[in-house]
C-alpha atoms as a PDB file:
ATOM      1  CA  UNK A   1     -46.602 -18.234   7.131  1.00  0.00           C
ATOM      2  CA  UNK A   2     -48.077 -16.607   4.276  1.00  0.00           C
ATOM      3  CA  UNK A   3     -49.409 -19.997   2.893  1.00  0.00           C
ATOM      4  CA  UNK A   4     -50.691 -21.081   6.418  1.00  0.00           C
ATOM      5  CA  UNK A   5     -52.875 -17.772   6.614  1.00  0.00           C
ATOM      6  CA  UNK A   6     -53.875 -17.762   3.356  1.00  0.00           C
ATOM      7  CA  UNK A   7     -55.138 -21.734   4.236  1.00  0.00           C
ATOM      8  CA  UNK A   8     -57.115 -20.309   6.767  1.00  0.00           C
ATOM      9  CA  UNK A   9     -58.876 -17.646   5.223  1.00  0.00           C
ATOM     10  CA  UNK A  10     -59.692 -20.019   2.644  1.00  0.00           C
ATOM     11  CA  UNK A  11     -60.953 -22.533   5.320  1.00  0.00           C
ATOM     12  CA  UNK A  12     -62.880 -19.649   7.116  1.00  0.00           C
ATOM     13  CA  UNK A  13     -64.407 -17.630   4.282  1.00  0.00           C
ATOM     14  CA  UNK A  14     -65.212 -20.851   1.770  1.00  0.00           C
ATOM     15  CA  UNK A  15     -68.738 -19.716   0.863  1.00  0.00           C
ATOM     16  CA  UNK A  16     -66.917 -16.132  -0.549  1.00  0.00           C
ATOM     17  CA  UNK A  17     -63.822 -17.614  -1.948  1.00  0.00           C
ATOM     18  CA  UNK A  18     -65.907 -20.761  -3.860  1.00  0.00           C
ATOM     19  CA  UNK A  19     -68.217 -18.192  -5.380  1.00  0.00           C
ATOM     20  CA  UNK A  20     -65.488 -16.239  -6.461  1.00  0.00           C
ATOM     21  CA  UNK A  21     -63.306 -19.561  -8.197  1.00  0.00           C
ATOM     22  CA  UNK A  22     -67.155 -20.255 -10.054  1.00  0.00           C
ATOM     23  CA  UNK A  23     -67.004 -17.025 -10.948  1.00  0.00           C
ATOM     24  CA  UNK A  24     -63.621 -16.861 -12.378  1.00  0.00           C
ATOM     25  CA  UNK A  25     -63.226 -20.142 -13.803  1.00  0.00           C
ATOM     26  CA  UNK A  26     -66.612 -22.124 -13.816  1.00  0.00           C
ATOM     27  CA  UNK A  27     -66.642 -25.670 -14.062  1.00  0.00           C
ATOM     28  CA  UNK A  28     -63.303 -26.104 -13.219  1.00  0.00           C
ATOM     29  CA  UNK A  29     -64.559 -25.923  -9.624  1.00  0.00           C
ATOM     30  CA  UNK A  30     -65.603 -29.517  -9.529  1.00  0.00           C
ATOM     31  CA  UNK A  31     -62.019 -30.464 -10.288  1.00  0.00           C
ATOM     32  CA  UNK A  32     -60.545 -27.962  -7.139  1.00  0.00           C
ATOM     33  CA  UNK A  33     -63.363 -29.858  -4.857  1.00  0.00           C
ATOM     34  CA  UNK A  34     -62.529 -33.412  -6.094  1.00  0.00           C
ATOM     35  CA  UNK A  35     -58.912 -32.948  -5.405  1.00  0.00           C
ATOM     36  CA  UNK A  36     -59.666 -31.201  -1.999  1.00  0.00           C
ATOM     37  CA  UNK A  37     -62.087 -33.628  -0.421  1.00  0.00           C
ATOM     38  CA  UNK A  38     -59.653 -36.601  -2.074  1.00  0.00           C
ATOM     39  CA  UNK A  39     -56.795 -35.489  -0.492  1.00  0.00           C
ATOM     40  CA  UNK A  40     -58.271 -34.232   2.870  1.00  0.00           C
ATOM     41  CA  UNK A  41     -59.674 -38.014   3.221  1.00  0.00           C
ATOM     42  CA  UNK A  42     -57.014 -39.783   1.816  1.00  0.00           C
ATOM     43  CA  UNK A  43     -53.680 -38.077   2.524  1.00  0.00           C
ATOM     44  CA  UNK A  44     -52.377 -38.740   6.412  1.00  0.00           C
ATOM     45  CA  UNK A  45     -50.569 -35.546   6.323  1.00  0.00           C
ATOM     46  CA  UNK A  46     -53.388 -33.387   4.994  1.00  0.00           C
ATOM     47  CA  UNK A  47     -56.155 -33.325   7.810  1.00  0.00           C
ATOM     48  CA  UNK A  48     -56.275 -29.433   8.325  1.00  0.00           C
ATOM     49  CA  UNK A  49     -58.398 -28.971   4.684  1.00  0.00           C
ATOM     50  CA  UNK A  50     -62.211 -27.905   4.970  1.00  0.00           C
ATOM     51  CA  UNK A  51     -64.553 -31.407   4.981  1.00  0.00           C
ATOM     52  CA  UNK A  52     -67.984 -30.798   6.574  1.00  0.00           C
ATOM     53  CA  UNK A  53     -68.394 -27.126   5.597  1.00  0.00           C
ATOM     54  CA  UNK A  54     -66.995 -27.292   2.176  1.00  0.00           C
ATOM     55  CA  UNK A  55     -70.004 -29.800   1.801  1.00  0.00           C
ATOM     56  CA  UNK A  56     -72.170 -27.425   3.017  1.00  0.00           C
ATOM     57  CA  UNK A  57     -71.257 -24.711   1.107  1.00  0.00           C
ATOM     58  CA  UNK A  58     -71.146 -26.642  -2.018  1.00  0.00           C
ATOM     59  CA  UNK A  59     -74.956 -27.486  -1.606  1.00  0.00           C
ATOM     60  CA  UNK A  60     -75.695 -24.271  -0.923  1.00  0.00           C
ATOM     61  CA  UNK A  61     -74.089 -22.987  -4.341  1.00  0.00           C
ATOM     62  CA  UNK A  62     -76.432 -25.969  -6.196  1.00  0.00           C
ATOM     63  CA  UNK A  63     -79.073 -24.569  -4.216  1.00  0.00           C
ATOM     64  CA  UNK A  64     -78.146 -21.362  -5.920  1.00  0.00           C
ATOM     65  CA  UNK A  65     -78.036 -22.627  -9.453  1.00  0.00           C
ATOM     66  CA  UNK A  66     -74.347 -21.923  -9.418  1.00  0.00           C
ATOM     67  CA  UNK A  67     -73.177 -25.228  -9.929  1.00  0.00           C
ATOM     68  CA  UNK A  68     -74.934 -28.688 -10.757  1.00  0.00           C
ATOM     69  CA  UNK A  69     -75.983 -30.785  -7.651  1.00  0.00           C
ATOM     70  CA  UNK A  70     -75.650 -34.158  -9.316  1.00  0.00           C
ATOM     71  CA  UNK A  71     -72.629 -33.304 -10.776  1.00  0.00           C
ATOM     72  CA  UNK A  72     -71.382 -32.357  -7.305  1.00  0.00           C
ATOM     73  CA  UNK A  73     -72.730 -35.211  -5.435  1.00  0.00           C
ATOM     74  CA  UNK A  74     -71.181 -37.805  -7.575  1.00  0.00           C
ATOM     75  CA  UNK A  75     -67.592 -36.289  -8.153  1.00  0.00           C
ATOM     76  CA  UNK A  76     -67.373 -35.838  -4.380  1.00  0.00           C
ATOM     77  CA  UNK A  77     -69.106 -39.191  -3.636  1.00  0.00           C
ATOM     78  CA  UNK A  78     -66.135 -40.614  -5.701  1.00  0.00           C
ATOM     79  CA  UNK A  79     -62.959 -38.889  -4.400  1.00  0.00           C
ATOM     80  CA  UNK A  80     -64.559 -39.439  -1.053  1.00  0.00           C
ATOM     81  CA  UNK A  81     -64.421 -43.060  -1.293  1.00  0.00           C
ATOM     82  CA  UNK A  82     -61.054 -43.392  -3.497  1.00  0.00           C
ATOM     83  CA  UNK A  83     -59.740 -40.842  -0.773  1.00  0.00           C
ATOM     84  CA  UNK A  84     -60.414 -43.626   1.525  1.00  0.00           C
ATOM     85  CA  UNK A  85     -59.187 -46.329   0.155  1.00  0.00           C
ATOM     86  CA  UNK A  86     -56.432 -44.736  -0.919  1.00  0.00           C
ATOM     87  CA  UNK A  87     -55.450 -43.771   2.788  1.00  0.00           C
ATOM     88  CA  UNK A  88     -56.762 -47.302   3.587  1.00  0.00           C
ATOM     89  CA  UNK A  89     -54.242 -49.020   1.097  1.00  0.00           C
ATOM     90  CA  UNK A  90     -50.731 -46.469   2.828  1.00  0.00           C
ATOM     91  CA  UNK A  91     -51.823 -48.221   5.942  1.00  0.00           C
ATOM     92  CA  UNK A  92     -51.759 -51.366   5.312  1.00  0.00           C
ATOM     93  CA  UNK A  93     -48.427 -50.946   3.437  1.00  0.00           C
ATOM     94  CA  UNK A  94     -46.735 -49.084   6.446  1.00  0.00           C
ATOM     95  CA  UNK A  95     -48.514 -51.231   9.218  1.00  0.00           C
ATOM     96  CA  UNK A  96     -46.956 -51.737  12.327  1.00  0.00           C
ATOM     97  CA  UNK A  97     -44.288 -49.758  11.736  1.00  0.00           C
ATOM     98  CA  UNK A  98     -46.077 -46.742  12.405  1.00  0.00           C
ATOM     99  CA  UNK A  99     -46.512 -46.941  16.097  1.00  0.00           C
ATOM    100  CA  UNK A 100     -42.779 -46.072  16.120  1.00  0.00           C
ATOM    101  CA  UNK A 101     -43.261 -42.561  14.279  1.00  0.00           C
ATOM    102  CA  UNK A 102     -43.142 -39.824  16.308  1.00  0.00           C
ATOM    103  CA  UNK A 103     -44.685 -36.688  16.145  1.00  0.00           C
ATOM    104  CA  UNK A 104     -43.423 -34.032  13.426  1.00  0.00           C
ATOM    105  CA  UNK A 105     -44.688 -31.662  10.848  1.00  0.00           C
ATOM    106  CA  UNK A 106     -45.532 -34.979   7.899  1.00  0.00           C
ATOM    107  CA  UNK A 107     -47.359 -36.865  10.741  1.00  0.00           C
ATOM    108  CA  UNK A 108     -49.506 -35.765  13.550  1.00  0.00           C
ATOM    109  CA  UNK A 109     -49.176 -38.577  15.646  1.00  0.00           C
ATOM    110  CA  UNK A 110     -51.326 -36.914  18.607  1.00  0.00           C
ATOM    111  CA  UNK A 111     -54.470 -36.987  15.589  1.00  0.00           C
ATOM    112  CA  UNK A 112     -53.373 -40.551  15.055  1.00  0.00           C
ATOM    113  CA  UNK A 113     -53.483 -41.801  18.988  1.00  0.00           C
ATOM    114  CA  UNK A 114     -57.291 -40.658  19.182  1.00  0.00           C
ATOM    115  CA  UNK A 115     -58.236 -41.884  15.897  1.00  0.00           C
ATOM    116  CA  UNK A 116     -56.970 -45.108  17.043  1.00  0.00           C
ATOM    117  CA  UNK A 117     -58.580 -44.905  20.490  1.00  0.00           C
ATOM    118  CA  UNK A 118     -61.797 -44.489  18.317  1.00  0.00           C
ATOM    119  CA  UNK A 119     -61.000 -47.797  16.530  1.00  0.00           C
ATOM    120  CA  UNK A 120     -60.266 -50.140  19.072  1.00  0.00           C
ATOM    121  CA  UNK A 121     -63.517 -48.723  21.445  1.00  0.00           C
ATOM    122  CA  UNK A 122     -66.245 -48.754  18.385  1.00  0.00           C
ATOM    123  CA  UNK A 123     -64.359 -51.247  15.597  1.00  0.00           C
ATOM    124  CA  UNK A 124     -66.083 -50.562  12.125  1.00  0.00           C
ATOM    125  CA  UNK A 125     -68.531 -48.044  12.486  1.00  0.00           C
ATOM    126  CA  UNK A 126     -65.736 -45.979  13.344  1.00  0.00           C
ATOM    127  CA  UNK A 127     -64.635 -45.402   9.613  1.00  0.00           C
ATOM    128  CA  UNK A 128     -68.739 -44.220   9.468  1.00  0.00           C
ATOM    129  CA  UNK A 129     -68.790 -41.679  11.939  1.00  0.00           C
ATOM    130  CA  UNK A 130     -65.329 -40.867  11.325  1.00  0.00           C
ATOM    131  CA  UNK A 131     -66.907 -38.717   8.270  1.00  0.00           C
ATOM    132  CA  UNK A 132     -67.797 -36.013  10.632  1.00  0.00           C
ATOM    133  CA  UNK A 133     -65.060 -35.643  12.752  1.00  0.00           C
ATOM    134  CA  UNK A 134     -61.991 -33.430  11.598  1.00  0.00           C
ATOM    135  CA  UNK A 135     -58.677 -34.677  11.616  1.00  0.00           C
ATOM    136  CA  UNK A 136     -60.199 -37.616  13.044  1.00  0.00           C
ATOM    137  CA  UNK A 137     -61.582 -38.556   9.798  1.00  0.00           C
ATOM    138  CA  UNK A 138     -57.853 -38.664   8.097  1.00  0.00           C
ATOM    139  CA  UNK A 139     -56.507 -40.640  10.421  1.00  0.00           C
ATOM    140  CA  UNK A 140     -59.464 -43.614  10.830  1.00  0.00           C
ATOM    141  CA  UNK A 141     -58.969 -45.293   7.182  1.00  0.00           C
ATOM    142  CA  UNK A 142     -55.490 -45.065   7.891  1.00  0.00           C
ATOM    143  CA  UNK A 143     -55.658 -46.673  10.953  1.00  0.00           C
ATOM    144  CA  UNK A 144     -57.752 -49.214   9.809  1.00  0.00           C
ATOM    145  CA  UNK A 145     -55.207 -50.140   7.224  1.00  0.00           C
ATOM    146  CA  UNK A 146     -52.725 -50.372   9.988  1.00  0.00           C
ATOM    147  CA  UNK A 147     -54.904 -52.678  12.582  1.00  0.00           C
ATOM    148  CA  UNK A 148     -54.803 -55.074   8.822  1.00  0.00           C
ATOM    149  CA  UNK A 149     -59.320 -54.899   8.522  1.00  0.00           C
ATOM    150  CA  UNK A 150     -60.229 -57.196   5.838  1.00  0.00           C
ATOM    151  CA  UNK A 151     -60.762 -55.007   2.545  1.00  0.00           C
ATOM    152  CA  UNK A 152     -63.744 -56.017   1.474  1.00  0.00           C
ATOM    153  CA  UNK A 153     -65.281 -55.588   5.534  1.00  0.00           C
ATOM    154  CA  UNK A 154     -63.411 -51.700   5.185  1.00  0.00           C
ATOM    155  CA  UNK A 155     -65.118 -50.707   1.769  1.00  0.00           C
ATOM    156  CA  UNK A 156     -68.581 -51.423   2.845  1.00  0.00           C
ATOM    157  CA  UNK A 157     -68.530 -49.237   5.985  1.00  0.00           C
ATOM    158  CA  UNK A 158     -66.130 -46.405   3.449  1.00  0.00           C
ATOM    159  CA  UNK A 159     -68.720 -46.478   0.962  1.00  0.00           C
ATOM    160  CA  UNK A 160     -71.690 -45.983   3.458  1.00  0.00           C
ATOM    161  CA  UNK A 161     -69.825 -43.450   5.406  1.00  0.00           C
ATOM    162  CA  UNK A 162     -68.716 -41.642   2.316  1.00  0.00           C
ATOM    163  CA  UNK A 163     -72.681 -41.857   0.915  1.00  0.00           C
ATOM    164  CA  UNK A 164     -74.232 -40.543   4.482  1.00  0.00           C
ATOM    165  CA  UNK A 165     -71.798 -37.596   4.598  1.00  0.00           C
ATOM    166  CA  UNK A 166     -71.442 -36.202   0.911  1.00  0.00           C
ATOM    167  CA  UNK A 167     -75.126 -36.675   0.165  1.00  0.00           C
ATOM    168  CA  UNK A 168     -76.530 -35.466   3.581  1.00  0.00           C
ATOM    169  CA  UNK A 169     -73.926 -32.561   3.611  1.00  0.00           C
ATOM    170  CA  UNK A 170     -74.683 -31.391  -0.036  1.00  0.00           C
ATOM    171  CA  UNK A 171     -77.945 -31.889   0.723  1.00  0.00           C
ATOM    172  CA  UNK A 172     -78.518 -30.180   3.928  1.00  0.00           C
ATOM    173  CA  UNK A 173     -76.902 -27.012   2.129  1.00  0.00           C
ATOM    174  CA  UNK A 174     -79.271 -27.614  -1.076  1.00  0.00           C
ATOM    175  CA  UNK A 175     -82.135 -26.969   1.184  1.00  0.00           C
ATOM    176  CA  UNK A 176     -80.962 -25.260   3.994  1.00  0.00           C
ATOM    177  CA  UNK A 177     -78.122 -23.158   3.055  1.00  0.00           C
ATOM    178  CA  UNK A 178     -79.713 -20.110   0.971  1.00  0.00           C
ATOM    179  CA  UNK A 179     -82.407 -19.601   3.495  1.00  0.00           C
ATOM    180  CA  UNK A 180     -82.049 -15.855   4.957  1.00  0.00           C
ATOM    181  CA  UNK A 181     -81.635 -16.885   8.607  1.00  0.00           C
ATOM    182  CA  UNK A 182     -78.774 -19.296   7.443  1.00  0.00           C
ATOM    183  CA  UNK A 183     -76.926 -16.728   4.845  1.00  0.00           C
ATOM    184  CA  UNK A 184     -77.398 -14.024   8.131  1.00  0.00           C
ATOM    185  CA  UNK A 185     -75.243 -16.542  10.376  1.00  0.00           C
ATOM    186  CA  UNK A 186     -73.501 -18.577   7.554  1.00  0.00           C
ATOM    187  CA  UNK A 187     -70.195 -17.541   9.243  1.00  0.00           C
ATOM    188  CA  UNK A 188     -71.151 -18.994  12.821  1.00  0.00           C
ATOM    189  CA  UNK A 189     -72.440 -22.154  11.027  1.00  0.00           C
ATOM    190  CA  UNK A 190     -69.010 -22.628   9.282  1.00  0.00           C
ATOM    191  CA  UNK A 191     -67.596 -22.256  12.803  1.00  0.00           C
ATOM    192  CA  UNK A 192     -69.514 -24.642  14.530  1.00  0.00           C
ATOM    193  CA  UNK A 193     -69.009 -27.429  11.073  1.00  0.00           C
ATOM    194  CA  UNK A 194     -65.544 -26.862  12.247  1.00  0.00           C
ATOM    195  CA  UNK A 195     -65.587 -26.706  15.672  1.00  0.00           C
ATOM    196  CA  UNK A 196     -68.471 -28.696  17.062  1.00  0.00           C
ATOM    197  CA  UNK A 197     -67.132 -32.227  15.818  1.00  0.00           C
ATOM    198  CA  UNK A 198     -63.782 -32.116  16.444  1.00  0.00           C
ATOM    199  CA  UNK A 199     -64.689 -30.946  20.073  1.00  0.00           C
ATOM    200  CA  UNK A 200     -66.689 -34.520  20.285  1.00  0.00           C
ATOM    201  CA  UNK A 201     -63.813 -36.302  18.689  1.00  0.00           C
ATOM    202  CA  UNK A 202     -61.775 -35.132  21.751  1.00  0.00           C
ATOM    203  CA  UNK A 203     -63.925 -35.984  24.006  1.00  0.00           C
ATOM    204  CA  UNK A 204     -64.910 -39.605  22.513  1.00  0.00           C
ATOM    205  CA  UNK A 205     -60.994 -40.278  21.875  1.00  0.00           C
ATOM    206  CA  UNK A 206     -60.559 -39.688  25.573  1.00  0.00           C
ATOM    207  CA  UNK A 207     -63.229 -41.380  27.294  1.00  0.00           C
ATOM    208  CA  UNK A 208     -62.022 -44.664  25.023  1.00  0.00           C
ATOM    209  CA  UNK A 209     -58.440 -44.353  26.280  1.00  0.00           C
ATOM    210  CA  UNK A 210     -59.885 -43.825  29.707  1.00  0.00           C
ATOM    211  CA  UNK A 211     -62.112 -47.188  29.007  1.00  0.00           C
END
């Protein structure tokens, strides 16, 4: 329990506790963010870690001269994309088999019904704006791998998806993020990061198992 609260806070308050780790330990931060947004995207069983607003944040601390935006952009531009394929690649190992999982505390199988009710309605361009959906945006690659999409066909949309959303994320926070009115209500903008998309992944997961 201790853990799981400790998750949250960290999920919650990731402008105050990234400042602090820069603080503390410097550049090692790059290495905590690679392995975060890597294993949020490419891990099945990992899709409760921060995605959008960690992005966010990040460009705001660049904007900040706390930490080097090119750096940034192309260490999380690359375990964004191996994160993918990575999840990609377990799919197409497990395959078919998985529709027999049930639900348990390794595999959220209610996360993997809607992500796959986003694949068969929109096909491709699901693994694109998959990048901005929470939990949603574990699950896609992976299902991809499952429904057996050609590799090559699944690293062009990965790597476009993975380019849109790191770059206009860290961006976005580059330019946006110190701004007073933003730093005033950086809290309610972490909320609604968090929020926001996975309330549309709901709701576009069940109008395509209505359709």
């Amino acid at each position: 329990m201790d853990i799981l609260m400790q998750l949250v806070d960290f999920i919650l308050h990731v402008d105050v506790h990234l400042r602090d780790f820069v603080a503390e330990h410097g550049n090692w931060v790059y290495a905590l963010l690679f392995l975060i947004v890597f294993v949020e995207t490419g891990v099945v069983v990992m899709p409760f870690l921060p995605g959008d607003s960690l992005l966010f944040i990040v460009g705001t601390l660049c904007g900040a001269e706390l930490m080097s935006l090119p750096v940034a952009m192309v260490l999380l531009l690359l375990a964004a994309i191996a994160g993918d394929q990575t999840n990609y690649s377990i799919g197409r190992y497990f395959g078919p088999k998985v529709f027999q999982w049930e639900d348990s505390r390794f595999f959220n199988r209610a996360a993997f019904d809607k992500a796959h009710a986003f694949y068969e309605q929109y096909g491709g361009i699901t693994i694109v704006l998959a990048r901005f959906m929470p939990f949603i945006r574990t699950f896609v690659p992976f299902v991809a791998g499952v429904a057996a999409m050609t590799r090559s066909k699944f690293t062009a949309y990965n790597v476009l998806g993975g380019v849109i959303w790191v770059v206009g994320l860290l961006l976005a926070g580059y330019f946006f993020g110190n701004l007073p009115v933003v730093q005033t209500h950086l809290s309610k903008i972490i909320w609604a990061l968090i929020l926001v998309p996975g309330l549309i992944a709901v709701f576009g997961a069940w109008r395509a198992r209505q359709a």
